[in-house]
C-alpha atoms as a PDB file:
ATOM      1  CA  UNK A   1       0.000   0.000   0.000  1.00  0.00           C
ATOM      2  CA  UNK A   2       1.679   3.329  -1.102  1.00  0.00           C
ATOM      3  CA  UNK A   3       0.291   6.316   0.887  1.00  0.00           C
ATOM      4  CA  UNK A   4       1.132   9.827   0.082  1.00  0.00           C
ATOM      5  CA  UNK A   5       1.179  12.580   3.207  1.00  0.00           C
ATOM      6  CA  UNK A   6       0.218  16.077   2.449  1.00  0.00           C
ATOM      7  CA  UNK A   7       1.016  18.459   4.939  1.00  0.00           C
ATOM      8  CA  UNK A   8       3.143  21.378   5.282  1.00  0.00           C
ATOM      9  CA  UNK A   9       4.428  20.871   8.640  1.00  0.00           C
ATOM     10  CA  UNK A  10       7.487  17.917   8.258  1.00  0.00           C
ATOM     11  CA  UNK A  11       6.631  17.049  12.340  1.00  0.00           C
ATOM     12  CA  UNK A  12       3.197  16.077  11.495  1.00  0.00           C
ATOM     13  CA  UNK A  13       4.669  13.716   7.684  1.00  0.00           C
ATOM     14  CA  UNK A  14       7.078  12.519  10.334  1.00  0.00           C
ATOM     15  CA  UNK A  15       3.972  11.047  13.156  1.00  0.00           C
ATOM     16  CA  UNK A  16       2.000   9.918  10.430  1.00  0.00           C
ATOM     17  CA  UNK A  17       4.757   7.825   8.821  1.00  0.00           C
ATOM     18  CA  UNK A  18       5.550   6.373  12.263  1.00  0.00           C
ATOM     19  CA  UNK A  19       2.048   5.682  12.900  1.00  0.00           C
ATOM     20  CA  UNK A  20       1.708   4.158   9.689  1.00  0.00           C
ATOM     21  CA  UNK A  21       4.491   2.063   9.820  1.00  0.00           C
ATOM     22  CA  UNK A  22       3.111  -1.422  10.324  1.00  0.00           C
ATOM     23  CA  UNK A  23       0.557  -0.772   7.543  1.00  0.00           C
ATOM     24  CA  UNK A  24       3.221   0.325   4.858  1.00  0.00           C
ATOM     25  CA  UNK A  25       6.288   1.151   4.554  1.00  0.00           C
ATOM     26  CA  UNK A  26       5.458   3.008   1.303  1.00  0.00           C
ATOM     27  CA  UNK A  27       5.401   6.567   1.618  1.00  0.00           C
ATOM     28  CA  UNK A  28       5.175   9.407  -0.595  1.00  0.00           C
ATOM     29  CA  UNK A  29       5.330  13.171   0.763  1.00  0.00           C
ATOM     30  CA  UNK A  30       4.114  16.612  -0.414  1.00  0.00           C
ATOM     31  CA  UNK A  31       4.667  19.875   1.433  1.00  0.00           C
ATOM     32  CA  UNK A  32       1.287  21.260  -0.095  1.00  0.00           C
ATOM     33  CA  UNK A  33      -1.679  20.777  -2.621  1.00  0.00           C
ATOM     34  CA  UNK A  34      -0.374  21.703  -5.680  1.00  0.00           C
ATOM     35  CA  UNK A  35       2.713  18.928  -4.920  1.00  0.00           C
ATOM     36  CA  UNK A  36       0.416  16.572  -4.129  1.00  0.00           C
ATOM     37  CA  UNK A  37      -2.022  17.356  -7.306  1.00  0.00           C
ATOM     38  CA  UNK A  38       1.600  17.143  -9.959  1.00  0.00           C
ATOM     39  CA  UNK A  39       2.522  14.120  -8.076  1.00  0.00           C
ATOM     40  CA  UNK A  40      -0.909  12.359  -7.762  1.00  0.00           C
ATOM     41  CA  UNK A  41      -0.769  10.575 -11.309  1.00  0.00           C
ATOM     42  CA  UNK A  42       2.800   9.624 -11.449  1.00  0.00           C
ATOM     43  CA  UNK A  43       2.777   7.992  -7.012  1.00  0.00           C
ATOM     44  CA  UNK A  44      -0.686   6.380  -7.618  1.00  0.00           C
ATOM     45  CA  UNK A  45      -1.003   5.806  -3.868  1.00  0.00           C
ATOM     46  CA  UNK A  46      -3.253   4.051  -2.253  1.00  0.00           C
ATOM     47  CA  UNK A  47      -4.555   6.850   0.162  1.00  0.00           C
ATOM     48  CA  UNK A  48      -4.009  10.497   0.168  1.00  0.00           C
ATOM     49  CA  UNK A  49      -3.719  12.035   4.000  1.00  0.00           C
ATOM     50  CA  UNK A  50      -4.468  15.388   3.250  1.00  0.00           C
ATOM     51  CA  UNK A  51      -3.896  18.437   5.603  1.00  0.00           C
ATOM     52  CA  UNK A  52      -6.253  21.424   4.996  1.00  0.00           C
ATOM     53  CA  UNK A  53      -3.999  25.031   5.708  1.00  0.00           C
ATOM     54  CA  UNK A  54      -0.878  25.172   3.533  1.00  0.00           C
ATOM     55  CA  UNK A  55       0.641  27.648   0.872  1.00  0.00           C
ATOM     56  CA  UNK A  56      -0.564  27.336  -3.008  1.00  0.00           C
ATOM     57  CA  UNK A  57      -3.384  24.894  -2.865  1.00  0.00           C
ATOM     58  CA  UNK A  58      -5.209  24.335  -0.303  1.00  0.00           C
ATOM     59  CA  UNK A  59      -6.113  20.607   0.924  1.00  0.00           C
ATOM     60  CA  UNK A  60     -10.113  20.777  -0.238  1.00  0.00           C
ATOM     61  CA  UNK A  61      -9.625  22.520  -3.724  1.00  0.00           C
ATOM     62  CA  UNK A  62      -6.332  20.060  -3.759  1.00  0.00           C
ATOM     63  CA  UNK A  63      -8.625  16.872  -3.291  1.00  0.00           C
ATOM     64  CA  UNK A  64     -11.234  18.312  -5.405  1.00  0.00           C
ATOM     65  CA  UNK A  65      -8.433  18.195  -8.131  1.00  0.00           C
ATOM     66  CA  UNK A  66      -6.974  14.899  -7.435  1.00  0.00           C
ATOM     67  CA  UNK A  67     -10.734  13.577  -7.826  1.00  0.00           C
ATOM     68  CA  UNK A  68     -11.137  15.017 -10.612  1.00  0.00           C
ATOM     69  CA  UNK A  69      -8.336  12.928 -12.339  1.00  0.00           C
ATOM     70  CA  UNK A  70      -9.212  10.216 -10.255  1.00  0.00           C
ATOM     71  CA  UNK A  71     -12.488   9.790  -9.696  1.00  0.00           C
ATOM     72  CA  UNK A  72     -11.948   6.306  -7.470  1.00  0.00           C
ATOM     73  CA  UNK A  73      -8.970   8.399  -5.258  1.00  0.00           C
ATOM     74  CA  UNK A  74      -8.703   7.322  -1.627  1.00  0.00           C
ATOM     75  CA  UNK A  75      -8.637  10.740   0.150  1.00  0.00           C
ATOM     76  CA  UNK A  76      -8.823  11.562   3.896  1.00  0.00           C
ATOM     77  CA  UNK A  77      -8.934  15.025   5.379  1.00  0.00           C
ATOM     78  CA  UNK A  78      -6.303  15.316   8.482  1.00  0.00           C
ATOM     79  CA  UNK A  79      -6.574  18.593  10.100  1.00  0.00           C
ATOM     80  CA  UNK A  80      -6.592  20.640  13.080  1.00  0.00           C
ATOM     81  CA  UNK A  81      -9.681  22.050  11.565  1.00  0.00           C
ATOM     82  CA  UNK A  82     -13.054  20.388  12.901  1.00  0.00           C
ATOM     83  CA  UNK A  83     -15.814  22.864  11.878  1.00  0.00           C
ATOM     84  CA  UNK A  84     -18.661  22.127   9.982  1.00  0.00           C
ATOM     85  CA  UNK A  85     -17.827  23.827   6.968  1.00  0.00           C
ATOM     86  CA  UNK A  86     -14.393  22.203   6.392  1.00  0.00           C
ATOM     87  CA  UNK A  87     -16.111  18.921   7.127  1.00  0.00           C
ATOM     88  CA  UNK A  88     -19.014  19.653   4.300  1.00  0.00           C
ATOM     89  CA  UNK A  89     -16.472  21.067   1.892  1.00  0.00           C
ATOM     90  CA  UNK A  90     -13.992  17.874   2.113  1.00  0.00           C
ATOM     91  CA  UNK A  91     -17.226  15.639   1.727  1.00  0.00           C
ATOM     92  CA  UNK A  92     -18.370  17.482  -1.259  1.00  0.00           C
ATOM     93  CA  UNK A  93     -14.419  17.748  -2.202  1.00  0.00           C
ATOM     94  CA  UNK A  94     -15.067  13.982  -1.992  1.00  0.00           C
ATOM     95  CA  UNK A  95     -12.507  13.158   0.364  1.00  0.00           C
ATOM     96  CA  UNK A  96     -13.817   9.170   1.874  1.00  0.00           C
ATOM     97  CA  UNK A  97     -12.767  10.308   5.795  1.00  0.00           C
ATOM     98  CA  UNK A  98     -12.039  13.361   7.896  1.00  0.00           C
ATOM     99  CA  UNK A  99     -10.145  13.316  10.750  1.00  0.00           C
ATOM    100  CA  UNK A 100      -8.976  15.696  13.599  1.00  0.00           C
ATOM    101  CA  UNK A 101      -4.953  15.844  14.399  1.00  0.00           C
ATOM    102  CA  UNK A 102      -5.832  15.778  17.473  1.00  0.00           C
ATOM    103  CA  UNK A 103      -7.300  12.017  16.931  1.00  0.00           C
ATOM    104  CA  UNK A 104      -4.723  10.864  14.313  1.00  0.00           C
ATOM    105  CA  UNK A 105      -4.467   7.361  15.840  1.00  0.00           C
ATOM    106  CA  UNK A 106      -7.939   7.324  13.978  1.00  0.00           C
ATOM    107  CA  UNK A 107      -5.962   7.020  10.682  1.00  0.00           C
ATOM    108  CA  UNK A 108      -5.265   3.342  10.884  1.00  0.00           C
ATOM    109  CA  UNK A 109      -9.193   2.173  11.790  1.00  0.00           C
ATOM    110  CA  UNK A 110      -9.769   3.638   8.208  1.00  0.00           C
ATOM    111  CA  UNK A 111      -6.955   2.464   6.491  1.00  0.00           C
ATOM    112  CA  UNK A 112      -8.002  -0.803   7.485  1.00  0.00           C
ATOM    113  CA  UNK A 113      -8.842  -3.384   4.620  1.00  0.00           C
ATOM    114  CA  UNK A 114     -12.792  -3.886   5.001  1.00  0.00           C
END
């Protein structure tokens, strides 16, 4: 399973790759949205962990791009962020899962083969 992190801050890549570990040891990293959207194609991954805040392109109109490429992409929303309006926008963005930094664990109960 190859899963691509998108987030500007290299602490947060860093926890997610080390929580990840025992599910994959396939990793592919982006500082922001339009990385991720260039590199989408070419990586293929499996998931997309997407953060919302960074520079260039944000994470929603990011995963509204990737989707639009790929309309079967894996996409889950990790952010610090837990209004109601980032929530609606990454569902409608079409991201599959949404989930608070503050509850990362959270990230391997949906990466989990159903």
């Amino acid at each position: 399973m190859t899963i691509m992190i998108v987030d500007d801050n290299e602490r947060i890549r860093h926890v997610i790759r080390n929580l990840l570990s025992s599910v994959t040891t396939s990793f592919y990293e982006c500082e922001n949205g339009v990385e991720a959207v260039h590199a989408y194609a070419n990586v293929a991954p499996d998931w997309v962990l997407m953060d919302i805040q960074m520079e260039g392109i944000d994470g929603i109109t990011a995963t509204k791009q990737i989707m639009e490429q790929d309309p079967d992409a894996n996409v889950i929303i990790v952010t610090g962020y837990g209004d109601t309006a980032f929530r609606n926008a990454a569902t409608k963005a079409g991201a599959k899962g949404f989930i608070l930094k503050e509850n990362i664990v959270e990230i391997t109960k949906l990466l989990q083969p159903n």
